[in-house]
C-alpha atoms as a PDB file:
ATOM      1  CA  UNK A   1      31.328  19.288  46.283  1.00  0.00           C
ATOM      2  CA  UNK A   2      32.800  16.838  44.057  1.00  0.00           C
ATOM      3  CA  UNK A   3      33.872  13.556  45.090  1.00  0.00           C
ATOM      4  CA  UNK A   4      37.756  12.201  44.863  1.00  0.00           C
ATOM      5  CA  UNK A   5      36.630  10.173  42.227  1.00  0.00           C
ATOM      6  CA  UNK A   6      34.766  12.502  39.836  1.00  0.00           C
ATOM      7  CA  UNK A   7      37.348  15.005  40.627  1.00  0.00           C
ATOM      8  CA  UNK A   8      39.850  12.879  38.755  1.00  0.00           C
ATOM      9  CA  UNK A   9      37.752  11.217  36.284  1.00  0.00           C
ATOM     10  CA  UNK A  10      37.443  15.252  35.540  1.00  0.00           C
ATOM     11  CA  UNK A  11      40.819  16.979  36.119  1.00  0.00           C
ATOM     12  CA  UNK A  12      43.163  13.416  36.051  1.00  0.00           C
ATOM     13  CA  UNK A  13      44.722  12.019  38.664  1.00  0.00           C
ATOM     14  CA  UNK A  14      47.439  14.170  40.882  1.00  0.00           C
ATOM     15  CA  UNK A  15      50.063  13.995  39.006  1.00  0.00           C
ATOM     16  CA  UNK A  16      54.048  13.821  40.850  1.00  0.00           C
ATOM     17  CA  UNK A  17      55.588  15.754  38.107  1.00  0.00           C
ATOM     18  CA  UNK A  18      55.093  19.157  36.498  1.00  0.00           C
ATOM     19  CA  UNK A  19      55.330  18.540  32.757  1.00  0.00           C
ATOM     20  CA  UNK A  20      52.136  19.881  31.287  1.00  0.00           C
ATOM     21  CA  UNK A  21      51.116  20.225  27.661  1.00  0.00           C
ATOM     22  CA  UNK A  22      48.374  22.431  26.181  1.00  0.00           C
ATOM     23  CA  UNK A  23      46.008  21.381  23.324  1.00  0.00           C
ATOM     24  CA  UNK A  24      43.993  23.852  21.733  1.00  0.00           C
ATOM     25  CA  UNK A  25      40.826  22.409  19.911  1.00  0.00           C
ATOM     26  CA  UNK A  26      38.492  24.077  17.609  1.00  0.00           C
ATOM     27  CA  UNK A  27      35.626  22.324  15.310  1.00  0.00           C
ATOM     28  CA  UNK A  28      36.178  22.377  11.468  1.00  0.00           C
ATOM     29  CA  UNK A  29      33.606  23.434   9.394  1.00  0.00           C
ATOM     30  CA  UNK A  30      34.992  23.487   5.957  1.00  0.00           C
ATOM     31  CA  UNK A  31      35.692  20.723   3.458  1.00  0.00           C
ATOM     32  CA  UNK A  32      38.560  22.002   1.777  1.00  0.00           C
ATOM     33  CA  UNK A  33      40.450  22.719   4.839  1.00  0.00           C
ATOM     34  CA  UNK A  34      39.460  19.566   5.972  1.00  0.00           C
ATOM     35  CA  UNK A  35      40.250  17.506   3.216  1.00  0.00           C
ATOM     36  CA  UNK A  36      44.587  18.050   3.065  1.00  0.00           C
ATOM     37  CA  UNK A  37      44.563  16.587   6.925  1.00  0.00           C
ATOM     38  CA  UNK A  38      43.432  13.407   5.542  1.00  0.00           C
ATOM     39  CA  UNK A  39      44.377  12.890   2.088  1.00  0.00           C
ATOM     40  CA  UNK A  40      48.168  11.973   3.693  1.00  0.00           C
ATOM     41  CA  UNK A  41      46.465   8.659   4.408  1.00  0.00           C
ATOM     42  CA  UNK A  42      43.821   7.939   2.145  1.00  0.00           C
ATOM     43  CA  UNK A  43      43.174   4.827   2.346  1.00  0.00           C
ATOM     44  CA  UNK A  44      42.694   4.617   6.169  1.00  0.00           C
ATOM     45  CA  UNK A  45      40.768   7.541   6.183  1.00  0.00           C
ATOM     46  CA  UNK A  46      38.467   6.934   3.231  1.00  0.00           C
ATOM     47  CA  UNK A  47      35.143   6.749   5.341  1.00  0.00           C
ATOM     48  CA  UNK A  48      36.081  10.256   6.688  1.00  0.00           C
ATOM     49  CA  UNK A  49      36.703  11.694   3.020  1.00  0.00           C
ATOM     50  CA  UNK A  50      33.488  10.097   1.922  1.00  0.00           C
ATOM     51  CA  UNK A  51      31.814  12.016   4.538  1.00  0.00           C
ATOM     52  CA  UNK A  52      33.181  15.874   2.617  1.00  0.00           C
ATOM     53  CA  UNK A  53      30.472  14.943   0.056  1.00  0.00           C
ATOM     54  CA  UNK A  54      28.056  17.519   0.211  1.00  0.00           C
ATOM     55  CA  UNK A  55      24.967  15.281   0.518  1.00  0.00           C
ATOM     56  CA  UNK A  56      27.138  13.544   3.251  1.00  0.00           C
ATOM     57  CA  UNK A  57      28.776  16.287   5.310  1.00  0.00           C
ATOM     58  CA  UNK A  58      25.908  17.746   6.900  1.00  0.00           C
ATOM     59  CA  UNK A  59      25.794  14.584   9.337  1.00  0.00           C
ATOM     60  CA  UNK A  60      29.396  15.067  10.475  1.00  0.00           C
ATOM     61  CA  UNK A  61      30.946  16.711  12.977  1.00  0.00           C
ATOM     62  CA  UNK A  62      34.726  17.444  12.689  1.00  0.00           C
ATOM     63  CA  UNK A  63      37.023  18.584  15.807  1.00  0.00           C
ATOM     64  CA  UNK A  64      40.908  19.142  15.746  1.00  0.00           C
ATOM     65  CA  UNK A  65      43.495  19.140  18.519  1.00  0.00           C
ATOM     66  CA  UNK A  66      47.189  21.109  18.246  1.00  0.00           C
ATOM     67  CA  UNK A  67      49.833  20.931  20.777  1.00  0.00           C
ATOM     68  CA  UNK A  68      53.725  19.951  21.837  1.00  0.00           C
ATOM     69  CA  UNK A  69      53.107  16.184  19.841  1.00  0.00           C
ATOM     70  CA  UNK A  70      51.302  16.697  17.234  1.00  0.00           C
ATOM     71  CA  UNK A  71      47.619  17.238  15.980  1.00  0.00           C
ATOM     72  CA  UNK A  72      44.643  14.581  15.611  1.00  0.00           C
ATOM     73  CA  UNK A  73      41.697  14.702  13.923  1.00  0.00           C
ATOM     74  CA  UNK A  74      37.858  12.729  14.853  1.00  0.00           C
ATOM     75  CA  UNK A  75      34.879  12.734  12.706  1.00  0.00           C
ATOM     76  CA  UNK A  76      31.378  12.047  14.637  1.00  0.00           C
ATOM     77  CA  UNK A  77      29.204  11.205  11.568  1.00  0.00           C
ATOM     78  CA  UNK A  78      25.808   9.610  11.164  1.00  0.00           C
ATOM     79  CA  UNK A  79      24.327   7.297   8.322  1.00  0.00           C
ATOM     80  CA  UNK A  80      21.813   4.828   8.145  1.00  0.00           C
ATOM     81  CA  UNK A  81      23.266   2.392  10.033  1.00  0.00           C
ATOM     82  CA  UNK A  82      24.260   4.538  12.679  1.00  0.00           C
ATOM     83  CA  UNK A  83      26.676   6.708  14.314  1.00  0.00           C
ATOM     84  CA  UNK A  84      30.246   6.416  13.645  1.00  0.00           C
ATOM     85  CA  UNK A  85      33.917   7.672  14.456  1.00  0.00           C
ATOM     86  CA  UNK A  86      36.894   7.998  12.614  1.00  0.00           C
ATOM     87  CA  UNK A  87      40.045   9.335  14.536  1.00  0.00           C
ATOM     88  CA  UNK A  88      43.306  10.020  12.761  1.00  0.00           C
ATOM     89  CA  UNK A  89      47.014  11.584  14.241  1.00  0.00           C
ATOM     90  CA  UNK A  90      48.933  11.926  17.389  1.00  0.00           C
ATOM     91  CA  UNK A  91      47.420   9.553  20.460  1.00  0.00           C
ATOM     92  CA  UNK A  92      48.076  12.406  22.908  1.00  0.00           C
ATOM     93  CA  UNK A  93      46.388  14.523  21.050  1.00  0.00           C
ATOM     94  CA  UNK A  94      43.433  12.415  20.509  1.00  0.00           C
ATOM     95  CA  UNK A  95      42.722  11.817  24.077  1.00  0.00           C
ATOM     96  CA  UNK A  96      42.786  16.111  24.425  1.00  0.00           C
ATOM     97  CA  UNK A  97      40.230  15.644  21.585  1.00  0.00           C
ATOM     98  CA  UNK A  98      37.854  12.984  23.787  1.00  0.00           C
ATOM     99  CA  UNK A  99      38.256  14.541  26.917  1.00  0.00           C
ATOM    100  CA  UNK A 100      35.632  17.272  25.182  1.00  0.00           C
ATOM    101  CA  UNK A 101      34.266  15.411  22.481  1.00  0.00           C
ATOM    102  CA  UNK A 102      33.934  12.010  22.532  1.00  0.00           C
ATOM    103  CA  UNK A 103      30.597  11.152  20.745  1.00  0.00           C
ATOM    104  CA  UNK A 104      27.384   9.563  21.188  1.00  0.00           C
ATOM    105  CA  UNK A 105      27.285   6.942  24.117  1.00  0.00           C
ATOM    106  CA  UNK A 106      27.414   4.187  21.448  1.00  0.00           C
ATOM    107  CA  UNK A 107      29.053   4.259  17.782  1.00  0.00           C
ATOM    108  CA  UNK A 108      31.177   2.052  15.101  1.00  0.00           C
ATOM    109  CA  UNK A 109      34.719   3.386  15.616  1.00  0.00           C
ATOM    110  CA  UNK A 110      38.335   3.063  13.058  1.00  0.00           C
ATOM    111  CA  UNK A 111      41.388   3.983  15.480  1.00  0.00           C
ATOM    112  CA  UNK A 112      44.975   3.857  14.201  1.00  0.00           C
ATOM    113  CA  UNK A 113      46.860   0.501  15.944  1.00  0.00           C
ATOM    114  CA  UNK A 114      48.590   3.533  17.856  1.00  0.00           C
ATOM    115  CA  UNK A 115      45.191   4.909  19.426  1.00  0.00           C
ATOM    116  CA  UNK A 116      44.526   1.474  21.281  1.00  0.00           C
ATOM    117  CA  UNK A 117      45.520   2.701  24.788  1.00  0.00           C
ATOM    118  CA  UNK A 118      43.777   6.150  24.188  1.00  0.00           C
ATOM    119  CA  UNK A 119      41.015   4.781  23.019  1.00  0.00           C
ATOM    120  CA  UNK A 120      40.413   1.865  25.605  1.00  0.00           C
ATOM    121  CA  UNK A 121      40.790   4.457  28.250  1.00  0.00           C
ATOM    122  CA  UNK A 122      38.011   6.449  26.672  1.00  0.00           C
ATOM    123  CA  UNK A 123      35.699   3.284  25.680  1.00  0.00           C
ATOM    124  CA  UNK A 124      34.931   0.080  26.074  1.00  0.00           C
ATOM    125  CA  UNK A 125      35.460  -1.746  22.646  1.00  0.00           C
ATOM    126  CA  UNK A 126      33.987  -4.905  21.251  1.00  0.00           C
ATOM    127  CA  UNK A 127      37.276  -6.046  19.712  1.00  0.00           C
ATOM    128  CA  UNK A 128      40.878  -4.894  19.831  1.00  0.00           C
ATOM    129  CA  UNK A 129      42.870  -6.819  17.282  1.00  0.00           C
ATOM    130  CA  UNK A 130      43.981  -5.625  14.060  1.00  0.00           C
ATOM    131  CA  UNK A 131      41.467  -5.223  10.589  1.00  0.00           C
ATOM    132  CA  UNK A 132      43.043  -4.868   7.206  1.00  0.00           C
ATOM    133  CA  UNK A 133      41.950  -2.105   5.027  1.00  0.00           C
ATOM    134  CA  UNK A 134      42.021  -3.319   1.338  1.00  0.00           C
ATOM    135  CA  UNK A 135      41.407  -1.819  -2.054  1.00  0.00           C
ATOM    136  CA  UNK A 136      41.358  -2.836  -5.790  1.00  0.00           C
ATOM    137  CA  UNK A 137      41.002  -0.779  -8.794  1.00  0.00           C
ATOM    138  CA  UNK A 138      39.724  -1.059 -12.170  1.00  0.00           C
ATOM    139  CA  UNK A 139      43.154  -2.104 -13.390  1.00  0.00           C
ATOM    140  CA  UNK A 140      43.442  -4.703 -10.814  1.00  0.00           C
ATOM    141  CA  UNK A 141      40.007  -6.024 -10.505  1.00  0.00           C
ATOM    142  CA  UNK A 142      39.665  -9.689 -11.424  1.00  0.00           C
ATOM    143  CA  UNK A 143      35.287 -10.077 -11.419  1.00  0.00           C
ATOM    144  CA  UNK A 144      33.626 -13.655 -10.216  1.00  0.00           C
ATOM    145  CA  UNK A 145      31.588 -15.595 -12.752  1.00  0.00           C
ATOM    146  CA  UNK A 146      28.424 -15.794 -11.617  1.00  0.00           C
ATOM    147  CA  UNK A 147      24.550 -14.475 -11.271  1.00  0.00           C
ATOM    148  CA  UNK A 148      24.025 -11.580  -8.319  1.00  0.00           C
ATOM    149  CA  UNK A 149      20.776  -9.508  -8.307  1.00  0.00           C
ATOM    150  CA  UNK A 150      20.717  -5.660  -7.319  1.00  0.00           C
ATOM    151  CA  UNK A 151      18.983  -4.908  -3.719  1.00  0.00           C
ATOM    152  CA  UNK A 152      15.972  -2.553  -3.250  1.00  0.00           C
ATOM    153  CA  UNK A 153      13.634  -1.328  -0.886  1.00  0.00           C
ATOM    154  CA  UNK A 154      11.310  -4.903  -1.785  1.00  0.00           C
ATOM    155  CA  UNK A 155      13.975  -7.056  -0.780  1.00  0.00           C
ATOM    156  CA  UNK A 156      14.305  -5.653   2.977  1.00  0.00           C
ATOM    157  CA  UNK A 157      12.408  -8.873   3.944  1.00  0.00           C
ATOM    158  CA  UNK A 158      14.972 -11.383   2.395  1.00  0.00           C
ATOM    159  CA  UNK A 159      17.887  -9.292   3.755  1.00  0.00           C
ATOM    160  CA  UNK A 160      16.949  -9.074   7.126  1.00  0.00           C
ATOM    161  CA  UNK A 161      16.407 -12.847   7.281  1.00  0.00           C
ATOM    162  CA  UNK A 162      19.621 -13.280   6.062  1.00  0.00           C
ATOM    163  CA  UNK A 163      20.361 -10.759   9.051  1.00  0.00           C
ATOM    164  CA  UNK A 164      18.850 -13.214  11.698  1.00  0.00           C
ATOM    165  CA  UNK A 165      20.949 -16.368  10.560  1.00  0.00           C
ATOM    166  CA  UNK A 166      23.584 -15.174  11.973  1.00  0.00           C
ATOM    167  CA  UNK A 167      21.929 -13.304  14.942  1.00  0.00           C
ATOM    168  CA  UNK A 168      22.414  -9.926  13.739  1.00  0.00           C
ATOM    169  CA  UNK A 169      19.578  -6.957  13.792  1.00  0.00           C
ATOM    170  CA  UNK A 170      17.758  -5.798  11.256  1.00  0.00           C
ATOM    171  CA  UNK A 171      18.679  -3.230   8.422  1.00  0.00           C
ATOM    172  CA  UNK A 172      16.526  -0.477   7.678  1.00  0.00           C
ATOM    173  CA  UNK A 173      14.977  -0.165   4.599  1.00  0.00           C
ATOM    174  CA  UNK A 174      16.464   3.128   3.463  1.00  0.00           C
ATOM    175  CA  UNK A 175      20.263   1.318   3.933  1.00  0.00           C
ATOM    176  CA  UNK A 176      18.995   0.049   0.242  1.00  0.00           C
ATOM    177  CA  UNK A 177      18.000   2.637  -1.162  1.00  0.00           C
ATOM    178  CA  UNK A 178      21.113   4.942   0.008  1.00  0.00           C
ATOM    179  CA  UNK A 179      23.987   2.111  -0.687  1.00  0.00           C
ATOM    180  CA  UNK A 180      24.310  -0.341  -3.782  1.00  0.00           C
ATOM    181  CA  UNK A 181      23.612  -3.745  -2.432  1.00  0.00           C
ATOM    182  CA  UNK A 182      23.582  -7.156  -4.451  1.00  0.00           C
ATOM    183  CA  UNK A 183      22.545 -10.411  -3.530  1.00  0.00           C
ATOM    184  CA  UNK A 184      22.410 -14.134  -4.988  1.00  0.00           C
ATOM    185  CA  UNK A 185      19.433 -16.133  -4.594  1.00  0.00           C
ATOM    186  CA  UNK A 186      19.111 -20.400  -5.161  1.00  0.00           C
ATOM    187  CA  UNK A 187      15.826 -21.328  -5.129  1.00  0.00           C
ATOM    188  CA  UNK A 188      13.973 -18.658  -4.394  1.00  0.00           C
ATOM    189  CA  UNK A 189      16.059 -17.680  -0.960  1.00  0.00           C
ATOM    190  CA  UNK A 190      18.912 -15.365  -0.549  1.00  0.00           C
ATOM    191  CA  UNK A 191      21.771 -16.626   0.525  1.00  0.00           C
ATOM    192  CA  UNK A 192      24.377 -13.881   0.350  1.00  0.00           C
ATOM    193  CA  UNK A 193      24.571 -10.130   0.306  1.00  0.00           C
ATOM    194  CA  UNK A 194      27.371  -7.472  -0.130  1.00  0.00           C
ATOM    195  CA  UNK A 195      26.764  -3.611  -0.083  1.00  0.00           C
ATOM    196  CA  UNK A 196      28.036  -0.614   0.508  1.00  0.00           C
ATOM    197  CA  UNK A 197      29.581   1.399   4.056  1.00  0.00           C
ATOM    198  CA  UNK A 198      29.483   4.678   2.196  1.00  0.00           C
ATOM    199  CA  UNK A 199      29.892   5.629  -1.934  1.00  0.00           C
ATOM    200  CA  UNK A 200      31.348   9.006  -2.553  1.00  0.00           C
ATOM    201  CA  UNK A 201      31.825   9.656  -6.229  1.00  0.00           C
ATOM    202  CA  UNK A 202      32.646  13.197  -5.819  1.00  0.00           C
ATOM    203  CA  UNK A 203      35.528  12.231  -3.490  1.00  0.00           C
ATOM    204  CA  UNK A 204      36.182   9.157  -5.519  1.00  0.00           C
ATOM    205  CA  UNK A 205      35.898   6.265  -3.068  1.00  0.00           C
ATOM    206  CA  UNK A 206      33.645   3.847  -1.846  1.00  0.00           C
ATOM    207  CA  UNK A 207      33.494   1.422   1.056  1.00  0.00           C
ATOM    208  CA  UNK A 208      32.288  -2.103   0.405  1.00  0.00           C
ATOM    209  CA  UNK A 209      30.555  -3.655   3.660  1.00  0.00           C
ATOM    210  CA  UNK A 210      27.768  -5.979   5.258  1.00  0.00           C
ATOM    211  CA  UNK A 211      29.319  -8.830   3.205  1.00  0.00           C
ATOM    212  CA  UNK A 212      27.100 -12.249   4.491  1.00  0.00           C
ATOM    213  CA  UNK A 213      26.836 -15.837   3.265  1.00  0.00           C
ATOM    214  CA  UNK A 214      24.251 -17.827   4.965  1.00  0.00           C
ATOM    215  CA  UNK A 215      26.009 -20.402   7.151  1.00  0.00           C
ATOM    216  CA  UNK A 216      24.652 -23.577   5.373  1.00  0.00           C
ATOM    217  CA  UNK A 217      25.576 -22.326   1.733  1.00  0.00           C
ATOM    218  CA  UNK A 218      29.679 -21.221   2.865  1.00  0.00           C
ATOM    219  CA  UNK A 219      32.293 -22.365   0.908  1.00  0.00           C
ATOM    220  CA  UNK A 220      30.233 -22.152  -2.864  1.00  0.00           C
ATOM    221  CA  UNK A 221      31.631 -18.736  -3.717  1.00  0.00           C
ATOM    222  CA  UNK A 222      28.474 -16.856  -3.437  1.00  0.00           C
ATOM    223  CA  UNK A 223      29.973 -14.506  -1.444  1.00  0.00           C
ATOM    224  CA  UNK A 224      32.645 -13.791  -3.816  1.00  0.00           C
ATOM    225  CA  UNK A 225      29.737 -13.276  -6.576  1.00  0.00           C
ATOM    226  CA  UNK A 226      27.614 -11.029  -4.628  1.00  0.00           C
ATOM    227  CA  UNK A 227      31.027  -8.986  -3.347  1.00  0.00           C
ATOM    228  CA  UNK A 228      32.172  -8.855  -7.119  1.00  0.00           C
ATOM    229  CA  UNK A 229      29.056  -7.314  -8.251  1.00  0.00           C
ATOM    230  CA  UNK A 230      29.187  -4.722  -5.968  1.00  0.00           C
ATOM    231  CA  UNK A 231      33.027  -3.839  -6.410  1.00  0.00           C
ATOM    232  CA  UNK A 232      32.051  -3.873 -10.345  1.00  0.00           C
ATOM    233  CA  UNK A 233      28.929  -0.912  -9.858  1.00  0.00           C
ATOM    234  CA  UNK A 234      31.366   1.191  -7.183  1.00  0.00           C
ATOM    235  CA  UNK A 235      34.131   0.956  -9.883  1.00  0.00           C
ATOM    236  CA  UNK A 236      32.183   2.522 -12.493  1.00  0.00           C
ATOM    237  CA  UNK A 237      31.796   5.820 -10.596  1.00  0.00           C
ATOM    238  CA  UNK A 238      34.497   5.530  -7.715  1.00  0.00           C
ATOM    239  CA  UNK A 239      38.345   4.733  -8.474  1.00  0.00           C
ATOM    240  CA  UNK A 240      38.896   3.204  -5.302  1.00  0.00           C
ATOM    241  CA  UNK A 241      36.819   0.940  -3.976  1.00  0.00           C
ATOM    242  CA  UNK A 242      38.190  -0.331  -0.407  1.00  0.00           C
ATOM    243  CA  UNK A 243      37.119  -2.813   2.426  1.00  0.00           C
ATOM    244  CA  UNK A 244      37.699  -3.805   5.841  1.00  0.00           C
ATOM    245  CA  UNK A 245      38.378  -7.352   6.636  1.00  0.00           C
ATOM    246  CA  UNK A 246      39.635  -9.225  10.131  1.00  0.00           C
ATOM    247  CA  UNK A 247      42.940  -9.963   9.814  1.00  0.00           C
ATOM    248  CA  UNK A 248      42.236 -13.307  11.181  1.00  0.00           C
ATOM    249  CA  UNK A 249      39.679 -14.467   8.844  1.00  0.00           C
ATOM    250  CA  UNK A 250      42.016 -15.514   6.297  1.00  0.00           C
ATOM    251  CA  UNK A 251      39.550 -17.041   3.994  1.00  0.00           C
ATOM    252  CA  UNK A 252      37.913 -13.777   3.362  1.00  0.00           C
ATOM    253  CA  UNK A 253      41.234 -12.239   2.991  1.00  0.00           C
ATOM    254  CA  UNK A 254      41.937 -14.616   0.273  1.00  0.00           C
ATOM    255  CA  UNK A 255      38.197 -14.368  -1.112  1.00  0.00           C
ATOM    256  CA  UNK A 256      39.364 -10.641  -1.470  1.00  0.00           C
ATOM    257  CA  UNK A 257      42.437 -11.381  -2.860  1.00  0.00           C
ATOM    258  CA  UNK A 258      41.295 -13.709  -5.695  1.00  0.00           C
ATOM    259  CA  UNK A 259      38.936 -10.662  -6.863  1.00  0.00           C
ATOM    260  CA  UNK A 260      42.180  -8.119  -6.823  1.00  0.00           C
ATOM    261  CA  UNK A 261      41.947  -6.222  -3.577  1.00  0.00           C
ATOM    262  CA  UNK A 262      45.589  -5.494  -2.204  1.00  0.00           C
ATOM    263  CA  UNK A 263      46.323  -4.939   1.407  1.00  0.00           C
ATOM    264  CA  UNK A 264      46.750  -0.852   2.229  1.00  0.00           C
ATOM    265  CA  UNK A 265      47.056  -0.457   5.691  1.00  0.00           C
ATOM    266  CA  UNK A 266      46.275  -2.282   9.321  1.00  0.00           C
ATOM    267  CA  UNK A 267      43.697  -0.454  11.683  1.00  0.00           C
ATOM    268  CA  UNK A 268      40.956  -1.445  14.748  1.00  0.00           C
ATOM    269  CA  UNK A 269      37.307  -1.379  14.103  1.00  0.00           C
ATOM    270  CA  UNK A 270      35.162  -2.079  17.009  1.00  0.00           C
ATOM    271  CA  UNK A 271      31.982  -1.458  18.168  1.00  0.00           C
ATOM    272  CA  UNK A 272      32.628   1.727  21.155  1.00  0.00           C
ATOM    273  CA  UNK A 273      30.955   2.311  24.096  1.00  0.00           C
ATOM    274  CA  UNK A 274      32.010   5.553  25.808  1.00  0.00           C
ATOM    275  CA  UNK A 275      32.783   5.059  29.360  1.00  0.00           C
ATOM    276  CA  UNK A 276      31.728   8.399  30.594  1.00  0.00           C
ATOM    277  CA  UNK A 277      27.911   6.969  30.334  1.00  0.00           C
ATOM    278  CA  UNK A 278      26.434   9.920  31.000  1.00  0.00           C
ATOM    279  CA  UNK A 279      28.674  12.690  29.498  1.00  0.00           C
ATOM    280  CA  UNK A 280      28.875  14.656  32.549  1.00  0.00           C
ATOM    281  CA  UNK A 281      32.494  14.760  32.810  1.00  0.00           C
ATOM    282  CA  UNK A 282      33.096  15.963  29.142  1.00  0.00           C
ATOM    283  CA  UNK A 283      30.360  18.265  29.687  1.00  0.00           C
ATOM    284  CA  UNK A 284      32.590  19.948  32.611  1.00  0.00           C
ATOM    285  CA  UNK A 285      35.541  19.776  30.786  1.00  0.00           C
ATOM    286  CA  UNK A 286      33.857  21.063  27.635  1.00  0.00           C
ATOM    287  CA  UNK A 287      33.271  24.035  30.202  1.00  0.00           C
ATOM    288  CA  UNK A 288      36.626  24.691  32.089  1.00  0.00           C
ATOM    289  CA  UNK A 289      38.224  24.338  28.710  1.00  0.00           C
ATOM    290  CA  UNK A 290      36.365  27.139  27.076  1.00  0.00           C
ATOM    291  CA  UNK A 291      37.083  29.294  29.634  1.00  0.00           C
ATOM    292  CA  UNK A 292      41.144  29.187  28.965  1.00  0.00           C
ATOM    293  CA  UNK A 293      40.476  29.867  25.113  1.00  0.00           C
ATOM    294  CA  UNK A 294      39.607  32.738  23.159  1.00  0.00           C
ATOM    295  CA  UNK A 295      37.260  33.332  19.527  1.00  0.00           C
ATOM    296  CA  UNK A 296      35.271  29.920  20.735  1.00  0.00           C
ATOM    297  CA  UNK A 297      38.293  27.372  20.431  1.00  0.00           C
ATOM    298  CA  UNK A 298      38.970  25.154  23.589  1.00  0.00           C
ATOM    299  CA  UNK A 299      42.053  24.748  25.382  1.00  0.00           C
ATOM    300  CA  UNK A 300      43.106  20.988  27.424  1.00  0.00           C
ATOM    301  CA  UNK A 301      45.642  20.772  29.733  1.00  0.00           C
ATOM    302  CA  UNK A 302      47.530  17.229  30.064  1.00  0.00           C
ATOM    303  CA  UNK A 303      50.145  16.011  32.940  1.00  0.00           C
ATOM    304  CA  UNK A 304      51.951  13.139  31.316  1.00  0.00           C
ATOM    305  CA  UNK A 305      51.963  11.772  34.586  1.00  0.00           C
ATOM    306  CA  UNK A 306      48.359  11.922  35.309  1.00  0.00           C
ATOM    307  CA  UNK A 307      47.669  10.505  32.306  1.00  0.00           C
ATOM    308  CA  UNK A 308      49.597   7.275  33.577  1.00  0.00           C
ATOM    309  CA  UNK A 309      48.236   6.970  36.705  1.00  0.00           C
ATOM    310  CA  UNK A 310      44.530   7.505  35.740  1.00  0.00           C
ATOM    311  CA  UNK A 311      45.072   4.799  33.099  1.00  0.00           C
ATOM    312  CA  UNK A 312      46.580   2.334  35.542  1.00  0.00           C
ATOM    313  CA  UNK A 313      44.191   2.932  38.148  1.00  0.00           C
ATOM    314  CA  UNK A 314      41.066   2.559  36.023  1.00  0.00           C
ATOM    315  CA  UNK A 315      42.209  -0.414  33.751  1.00  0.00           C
END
């Protein structure tokens, strides 16, 4: 038998009230369906539409929730440096959606600033506060004066001891070969890097990310040279070109500024770790929830009320 405590990690807490909502979710499987659900907020979504380019889609997984609030939307998607998730609409809607699908154990999420108490119910995250999501154009794009190299496969050595001045892990190779990476070098060592989350011409939009100055050579702009570079190769392929930035690091945000980037929209991105560890819960769910539904869709059942007292007991 199940104990009291799987039992409502499962089914929710007994709830004192009878108002119940049913959210039917199915998994997408086609681009151009998928593609009007996000293009409503483009510039928040943009690692999700980069993910509908064909070379790119294959390592996503899409799932959609309907019901009495709304719909959301979550991508599970894979690239070189690792899983991620993107999760877009209605918070009620969205926890439906990770009661049966929440994703690998560990992943790089983007929640709306609405999704924070879904998603800390769901995961525990690495930071909660709010990133801006910035983009510049050709029109607006002001370039840095100054020397940056392009990255390749030869130059994983110098990146990745770049990487360990600041006590982060190593890239992969491959992240150079797949992305468009630039770097500045004074006397012989590199000393900063920018590169690329994701580049999807075909959806036209790229990411800018893994921007790095070592810490003894801050403050000489060569972070703002090696960023430029990049923006300047994206823009010759993508129209918009965005990037995520703390919104408390307010020298970056000006770094950004200076080279034309514009604020778009606020958002959290945090590093996720799903609290059902093992994924046995979901796994039930997954079950009971196919049972209700018909032609392989999946039908939750919330209790408002549940849904309050779970939270409040488990926080």
């Amino acid at each position: 038998m199940l104990t009291d405590r799987l039992k409502e990690s499962i089914f929710g807490a007994k709830a004192t009230t009878k108002q119940r909502a049913e959210y039917v979710v199915e998994r997408l499987v086609d681009p151009a369906a998928i593609r009007p659900l996000l293009e409503g907020q483009r510039a928040y979504a943009a690692y999700a539409l980069a993910h509908l380019e064909p070379r790119l889609f294959p390592r996503s997984e899409w799932w959609q929730a309907r019901g009495p609030q709304g719909q959301a939307l979550v991508v599970h998607s894979r690239s070189g440096m690792g899983p991620t998730l993107l999760a877009l609409g209605d918070p009620q809607a969205l926890d439906a959606l990770f009661r049966l699908h929440p994703g690998p154990r560990l992943t790089f999420a983007t929640f709306q600033l609405d999704h924070l108490a879904v998603a800390q119910r769901h995961f525990v995250l690495s930071r909660q506060g709010p990133s801006l999501r910035m983009s510049v154009s050709a029109a607006s794009f002001q370039p840095a004066a100054g020397p940056a190299q392009r990255l390749y496969r030869a130059d994983i050595g110098a990146v990745n001891a770049l990487q360990r001045s600041e006590g982060f892990g190593f890239y992969p190779a491959a992240v150079l070969d797949e992305g468009v990476y630039y770097g500045v070098y004074v006397d012989q060592r590199l000393v900063a890097i920018a590169g690329t989350h994701v580049a999807a011409p075909s959806q036209g939009l790229a990411l800018v990310g893994n921007v790095m100055t070592h810490p003894r050579y801050r403050g000489q702009g060569y972070g703002s040279i090696a960023t430029s570079a990049v923006t300047a190769e994206l823009l010759k392929t993508c129209p918009d070109v965005l990037l995520t930035v703390d919104a408390s690091n307010k020298a970056a945000i000006r770094l950004y500024e200076r080279l034309g980037y514009r604020e778009e929209c606020r958002l959290i991105e945090s590093g996720a770790r799903r609290k059902d560890m093992i994924g046995i819960a979901a796994l039930v769910r997954r079950f009971l929830a196919r049972r209700r539904a018909e032609d392989r869709r999946e039908v939750v059942v919330l209790n408002y009320q549940a849904e309050r007292k779970a939270s409040e007991g488990g926080q």
